[in-house]
Protein backbone atom coordinates (compact mmCIF):
# COMPACT_ATOMS: atom_id res chain seq x y z
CA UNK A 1 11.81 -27.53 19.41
CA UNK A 2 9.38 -26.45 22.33
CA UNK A 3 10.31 -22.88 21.83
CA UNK A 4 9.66 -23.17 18.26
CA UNK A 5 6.09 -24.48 18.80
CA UNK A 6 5.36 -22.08 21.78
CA UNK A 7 5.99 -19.52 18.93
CA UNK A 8 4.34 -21.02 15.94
CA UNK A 9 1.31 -21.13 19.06
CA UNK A 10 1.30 -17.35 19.28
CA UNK A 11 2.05 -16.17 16.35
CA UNK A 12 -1.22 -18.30 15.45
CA UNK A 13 -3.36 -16.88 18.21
CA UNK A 14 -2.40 -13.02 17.11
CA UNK A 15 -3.12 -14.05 13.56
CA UNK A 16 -6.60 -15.12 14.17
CA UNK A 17 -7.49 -12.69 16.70
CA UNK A 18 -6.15 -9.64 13.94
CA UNK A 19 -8.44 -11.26 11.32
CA UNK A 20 -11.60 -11.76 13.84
CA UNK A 21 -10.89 -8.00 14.28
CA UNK A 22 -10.58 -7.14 10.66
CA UNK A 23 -13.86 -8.91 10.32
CA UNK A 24 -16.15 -6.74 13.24
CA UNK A 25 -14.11 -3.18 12.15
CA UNK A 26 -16.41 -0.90 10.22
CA UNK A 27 -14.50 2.45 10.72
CA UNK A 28 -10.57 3.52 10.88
CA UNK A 29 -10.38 3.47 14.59
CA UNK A 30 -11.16 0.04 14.54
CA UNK A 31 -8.82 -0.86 12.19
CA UNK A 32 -6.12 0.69 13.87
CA UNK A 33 -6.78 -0.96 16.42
CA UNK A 34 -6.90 -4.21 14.91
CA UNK A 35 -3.74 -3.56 13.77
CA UNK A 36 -1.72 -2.33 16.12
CA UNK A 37 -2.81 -5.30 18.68
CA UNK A 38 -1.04 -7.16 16.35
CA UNK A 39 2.15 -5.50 15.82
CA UNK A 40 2.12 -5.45 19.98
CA UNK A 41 1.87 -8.98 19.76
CA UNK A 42 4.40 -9.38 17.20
CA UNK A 43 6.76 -7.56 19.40
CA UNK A 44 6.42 -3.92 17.26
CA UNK A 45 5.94 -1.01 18.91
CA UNK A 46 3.89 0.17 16.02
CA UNK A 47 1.72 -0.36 12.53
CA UNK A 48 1.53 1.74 9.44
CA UNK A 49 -0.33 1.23 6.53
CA UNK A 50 0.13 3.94 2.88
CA UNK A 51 -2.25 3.58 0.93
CA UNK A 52 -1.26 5.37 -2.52
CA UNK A 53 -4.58 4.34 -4.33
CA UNK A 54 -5.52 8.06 -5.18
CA UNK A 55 -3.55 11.24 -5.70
CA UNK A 56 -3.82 12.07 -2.19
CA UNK A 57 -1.83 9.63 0.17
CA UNK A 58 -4.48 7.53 2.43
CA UNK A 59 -2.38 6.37 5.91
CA UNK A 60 -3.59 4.39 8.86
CA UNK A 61 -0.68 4.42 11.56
CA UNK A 62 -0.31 3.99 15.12
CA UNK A 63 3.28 6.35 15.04
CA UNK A 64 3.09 9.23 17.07
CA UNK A 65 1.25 11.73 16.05
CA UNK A 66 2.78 14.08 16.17
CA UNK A 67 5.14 12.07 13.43
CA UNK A 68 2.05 11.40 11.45
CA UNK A 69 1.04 14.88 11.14
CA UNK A 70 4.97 15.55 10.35
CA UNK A 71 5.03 13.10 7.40
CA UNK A 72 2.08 13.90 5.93
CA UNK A 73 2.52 17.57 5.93
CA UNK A 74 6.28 17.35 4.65
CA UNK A 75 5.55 14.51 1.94
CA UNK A 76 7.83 12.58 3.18
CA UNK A 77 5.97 9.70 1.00
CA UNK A 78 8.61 11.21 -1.94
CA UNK A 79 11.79 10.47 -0.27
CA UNK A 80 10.86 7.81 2.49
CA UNK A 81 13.75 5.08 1.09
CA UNK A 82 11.14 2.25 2.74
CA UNK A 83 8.42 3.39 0.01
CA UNK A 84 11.12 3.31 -2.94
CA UNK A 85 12.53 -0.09 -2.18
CA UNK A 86 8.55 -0.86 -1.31
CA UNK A 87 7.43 -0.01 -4.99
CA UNK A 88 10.47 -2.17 -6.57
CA UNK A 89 9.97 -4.93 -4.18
CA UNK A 90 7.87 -8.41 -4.53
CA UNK A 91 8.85 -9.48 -0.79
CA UNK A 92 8.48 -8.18 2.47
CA UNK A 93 11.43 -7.34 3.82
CA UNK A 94 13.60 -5.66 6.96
CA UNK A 95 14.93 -2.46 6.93
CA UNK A 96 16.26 -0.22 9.38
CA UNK A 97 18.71 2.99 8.53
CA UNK A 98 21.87 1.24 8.49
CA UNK A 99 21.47 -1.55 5.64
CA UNK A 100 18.99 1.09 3.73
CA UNK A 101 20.19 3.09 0.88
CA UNK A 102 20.20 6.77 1.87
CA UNK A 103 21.93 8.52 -1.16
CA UNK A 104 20.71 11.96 -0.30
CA UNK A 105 20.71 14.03 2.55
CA UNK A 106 16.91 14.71 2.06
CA UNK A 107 16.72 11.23 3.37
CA UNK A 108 19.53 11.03 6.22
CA UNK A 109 17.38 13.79 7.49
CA UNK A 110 14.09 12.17 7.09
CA UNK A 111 15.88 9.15 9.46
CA UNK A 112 17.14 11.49 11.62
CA UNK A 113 13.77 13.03 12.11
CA UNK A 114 12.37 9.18 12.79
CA UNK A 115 14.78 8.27 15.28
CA UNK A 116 14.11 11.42 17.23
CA UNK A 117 10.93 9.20 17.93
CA UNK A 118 12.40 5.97 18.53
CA UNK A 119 11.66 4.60 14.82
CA UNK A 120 15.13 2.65 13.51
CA UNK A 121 13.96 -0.06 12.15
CA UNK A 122 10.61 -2.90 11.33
CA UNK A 123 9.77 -4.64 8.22
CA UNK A 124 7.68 -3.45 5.29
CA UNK A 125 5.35 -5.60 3.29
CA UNK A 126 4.46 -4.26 -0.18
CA UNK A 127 0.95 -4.99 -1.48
CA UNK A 128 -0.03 -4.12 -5.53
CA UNK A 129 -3.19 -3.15 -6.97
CA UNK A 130 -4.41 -3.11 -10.09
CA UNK A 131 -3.96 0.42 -12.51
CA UNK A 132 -0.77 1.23 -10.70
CA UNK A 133 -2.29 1.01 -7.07
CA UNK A 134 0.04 0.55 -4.65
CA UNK A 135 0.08 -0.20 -0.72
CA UNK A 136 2.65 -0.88 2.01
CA UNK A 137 1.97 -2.71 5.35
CA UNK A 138 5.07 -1.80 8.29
CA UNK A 139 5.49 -3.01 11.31
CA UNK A 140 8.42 -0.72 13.12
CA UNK A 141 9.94 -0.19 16.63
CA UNK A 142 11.63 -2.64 19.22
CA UNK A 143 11.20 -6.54 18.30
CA UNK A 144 10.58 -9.33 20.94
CA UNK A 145 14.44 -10.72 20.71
CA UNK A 146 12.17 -14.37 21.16
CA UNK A 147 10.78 -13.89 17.52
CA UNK A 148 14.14 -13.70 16.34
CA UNK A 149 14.36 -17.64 16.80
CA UNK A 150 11.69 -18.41 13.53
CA UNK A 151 12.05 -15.14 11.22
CA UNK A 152 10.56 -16.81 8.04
CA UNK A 153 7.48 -17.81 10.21
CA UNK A 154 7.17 -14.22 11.62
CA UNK A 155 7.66 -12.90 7.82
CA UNK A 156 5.06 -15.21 6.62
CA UNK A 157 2.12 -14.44 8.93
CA UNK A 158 3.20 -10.52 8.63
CA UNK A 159 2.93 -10.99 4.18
CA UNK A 160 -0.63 -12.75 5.16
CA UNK A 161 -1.95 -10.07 7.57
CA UNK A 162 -1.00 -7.16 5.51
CA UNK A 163 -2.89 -8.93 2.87
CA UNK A 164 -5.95 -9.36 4.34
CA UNK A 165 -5.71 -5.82 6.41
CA UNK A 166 -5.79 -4.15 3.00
CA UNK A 167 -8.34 -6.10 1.35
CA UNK A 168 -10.22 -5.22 4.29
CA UNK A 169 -9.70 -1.93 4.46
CA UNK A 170 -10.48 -1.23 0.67
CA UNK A 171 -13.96 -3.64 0.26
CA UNK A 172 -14.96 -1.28 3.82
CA UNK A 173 -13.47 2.05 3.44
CA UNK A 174 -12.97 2.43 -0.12
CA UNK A 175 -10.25 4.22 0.52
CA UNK A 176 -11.99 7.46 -0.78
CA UNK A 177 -12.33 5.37 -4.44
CA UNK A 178 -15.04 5.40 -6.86
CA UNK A 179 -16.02 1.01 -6.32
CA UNK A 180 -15.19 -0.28 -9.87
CA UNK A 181 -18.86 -2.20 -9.40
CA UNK A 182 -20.02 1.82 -9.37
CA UNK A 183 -17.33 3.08 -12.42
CA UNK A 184 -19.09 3.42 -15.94
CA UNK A 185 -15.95 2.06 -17.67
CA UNK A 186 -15.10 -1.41 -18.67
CA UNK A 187 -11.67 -3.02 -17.45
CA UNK A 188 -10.19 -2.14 -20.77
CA UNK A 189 -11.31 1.12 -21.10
CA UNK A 190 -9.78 1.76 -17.73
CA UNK A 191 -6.59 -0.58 -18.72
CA UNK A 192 -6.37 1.61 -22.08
CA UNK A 193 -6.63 5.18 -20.24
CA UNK A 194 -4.23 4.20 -17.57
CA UNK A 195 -1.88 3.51 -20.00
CA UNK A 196 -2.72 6.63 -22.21
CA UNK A 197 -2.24 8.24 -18.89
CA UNK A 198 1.72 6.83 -18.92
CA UNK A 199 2.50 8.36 -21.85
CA UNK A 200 2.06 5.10 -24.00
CA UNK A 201 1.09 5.81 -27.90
CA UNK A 202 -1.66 3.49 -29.00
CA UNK A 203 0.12 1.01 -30.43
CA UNK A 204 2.42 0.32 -27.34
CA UNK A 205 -0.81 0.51 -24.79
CA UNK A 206 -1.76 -2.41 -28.07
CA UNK A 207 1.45 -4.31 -27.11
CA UNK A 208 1.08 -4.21 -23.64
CA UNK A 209 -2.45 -5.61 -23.59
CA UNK A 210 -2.09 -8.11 -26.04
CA UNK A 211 -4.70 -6.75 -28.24
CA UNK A 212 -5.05 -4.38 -32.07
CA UNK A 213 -4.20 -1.28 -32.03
CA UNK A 214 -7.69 -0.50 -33.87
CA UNK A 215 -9.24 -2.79 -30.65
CA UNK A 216 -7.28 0.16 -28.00
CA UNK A 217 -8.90 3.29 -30.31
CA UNK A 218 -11.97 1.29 -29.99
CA UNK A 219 -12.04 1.45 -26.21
CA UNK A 220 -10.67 4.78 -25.73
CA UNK A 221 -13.67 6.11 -27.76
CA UNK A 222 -15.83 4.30 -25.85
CA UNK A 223 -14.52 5.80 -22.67
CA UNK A 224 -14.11 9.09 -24.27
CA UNK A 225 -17.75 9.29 -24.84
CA UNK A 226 -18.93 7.66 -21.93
CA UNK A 227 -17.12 9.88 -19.42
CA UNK A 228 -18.26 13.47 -21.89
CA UNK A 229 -14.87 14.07 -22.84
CA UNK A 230 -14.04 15.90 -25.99
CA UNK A 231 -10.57 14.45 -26.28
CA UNK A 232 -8.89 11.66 -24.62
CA UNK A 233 -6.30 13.48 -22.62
CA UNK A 234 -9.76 14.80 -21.38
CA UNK A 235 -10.75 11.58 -20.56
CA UNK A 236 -7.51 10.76 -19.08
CA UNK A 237 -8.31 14.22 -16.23
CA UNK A 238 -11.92 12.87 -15.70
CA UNK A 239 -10.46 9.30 -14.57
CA UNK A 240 -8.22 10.28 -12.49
CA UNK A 241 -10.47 12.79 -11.21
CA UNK A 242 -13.23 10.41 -10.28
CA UNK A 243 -10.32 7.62 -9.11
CA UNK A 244 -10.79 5.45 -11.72
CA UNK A 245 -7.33 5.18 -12.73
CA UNK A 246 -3.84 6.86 -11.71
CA UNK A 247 -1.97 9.10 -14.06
């Protein structure tokens, strides 16, 4: 009992001393640093966060950097197994390279490479955006054995931090984005280009949204025109180009 409450005590103090952080940091160094403070505290040796909210891969980590550089350069976003089960997951969940999948030797060599630097396991925290955003929060390295006691009360204040570190980092840094306050289309147009984007005929974007299929040619028009696009694959390119939706 004691050593449950001495827990639920510290994993309260890191909680609201990450989110008084979150709330002064105005840049990514001190975001990192907000972050990785509270993996330490956690008992992780370190913090990523992959932001895939534009065509080019946006990551805050506090990995070595030498593994940074290494993962970025190789794409290792492609056939990182933590990513895959990230973008079919709802939960957060632990991983390390024993329980994970790893049908391919692409990826037995990627965890090879990540154990040369001491990364075996942590847990991931998948976040979704809107217009096929996605984001995952991971905490990785060597856990305090003394937060093995409450798990679900770890897992719980890690799904809440991730949360608010990336709605943090996105209303601050953008992320590189276009702010939807700044885009010139409305939320269908966007909803009916992302889905033109996917491949989806008019009348299954129609399905999808819930709306006529007259309604979808409406609002592809509209954002045909508005973004000076002669065709609405056109349209499609500009969006993406400008981030305002992901092919």
């Amino acid at each position: 009992m004691a050593q449950g409450i001495v827990l639920m005590t510290l994993l309260d103090l890191a909680f609201r001393d990450f989110v008084d952080a979150l709330e002064t940091a105005r840049d990514e160094v001190g975001f990192k640093g907000a972050a990785d403070r509270f993996a330490a505290r956690l008992g992780y040796r370190w913090f990523a966060y992959l932001g895939f909210s534009e065509p080019a891969l946006k990551v805050h980590s506090s990995y070595p950097s030498s593994w940074a550089r290494q993962y970025i350069e190789q794409k290792y976003e492609d056939i990182d197994p933590v990513v895959g089960l990230a973008r079919s997951s709802q939960r957060s969940f632990h991983w390390d390279r024993w329980t994970l999948r790893l049908p391919s030797a692409s990826q037995q060599r990627f965890f090879s490479e990540a154990a040369k630097f001491g990364i075996h396991s942590g847990v991931t925290v998948p976040i979704r955006g809107g217009f096929g955003r996605f984001a995952a929060f991971t905490v990785a390295g060597n856990r305090d054995a003394s937060l093995e006691v409450r798990p679900t009360e770890v897992m719980d204040t890690l799904q809440l931090a991730a949360l608010y570190y990336h709605a943090h980092v996105y209303a601050k840094l953008q992320l590189g984005l276009t702010r939807v306050a700044d885009a010139p289309l409305t939320q269908r147009e966007r909803q009916c280009l992302y889905w033109a984007a996917r491949g989806k005929k008019m009348p299954e974007t129609a399905k999808i949204l819930g709306i006529t299929t007259r309604t979808v040619v409406f609002h592809l028009e509209n954002a045909r025109s508005k973004l000076s696009a002669s065709t609405v694959a056109q349209a499609v390119a500009e969006a993406t180009h400008r981030g305002l939706i992901l092919s």
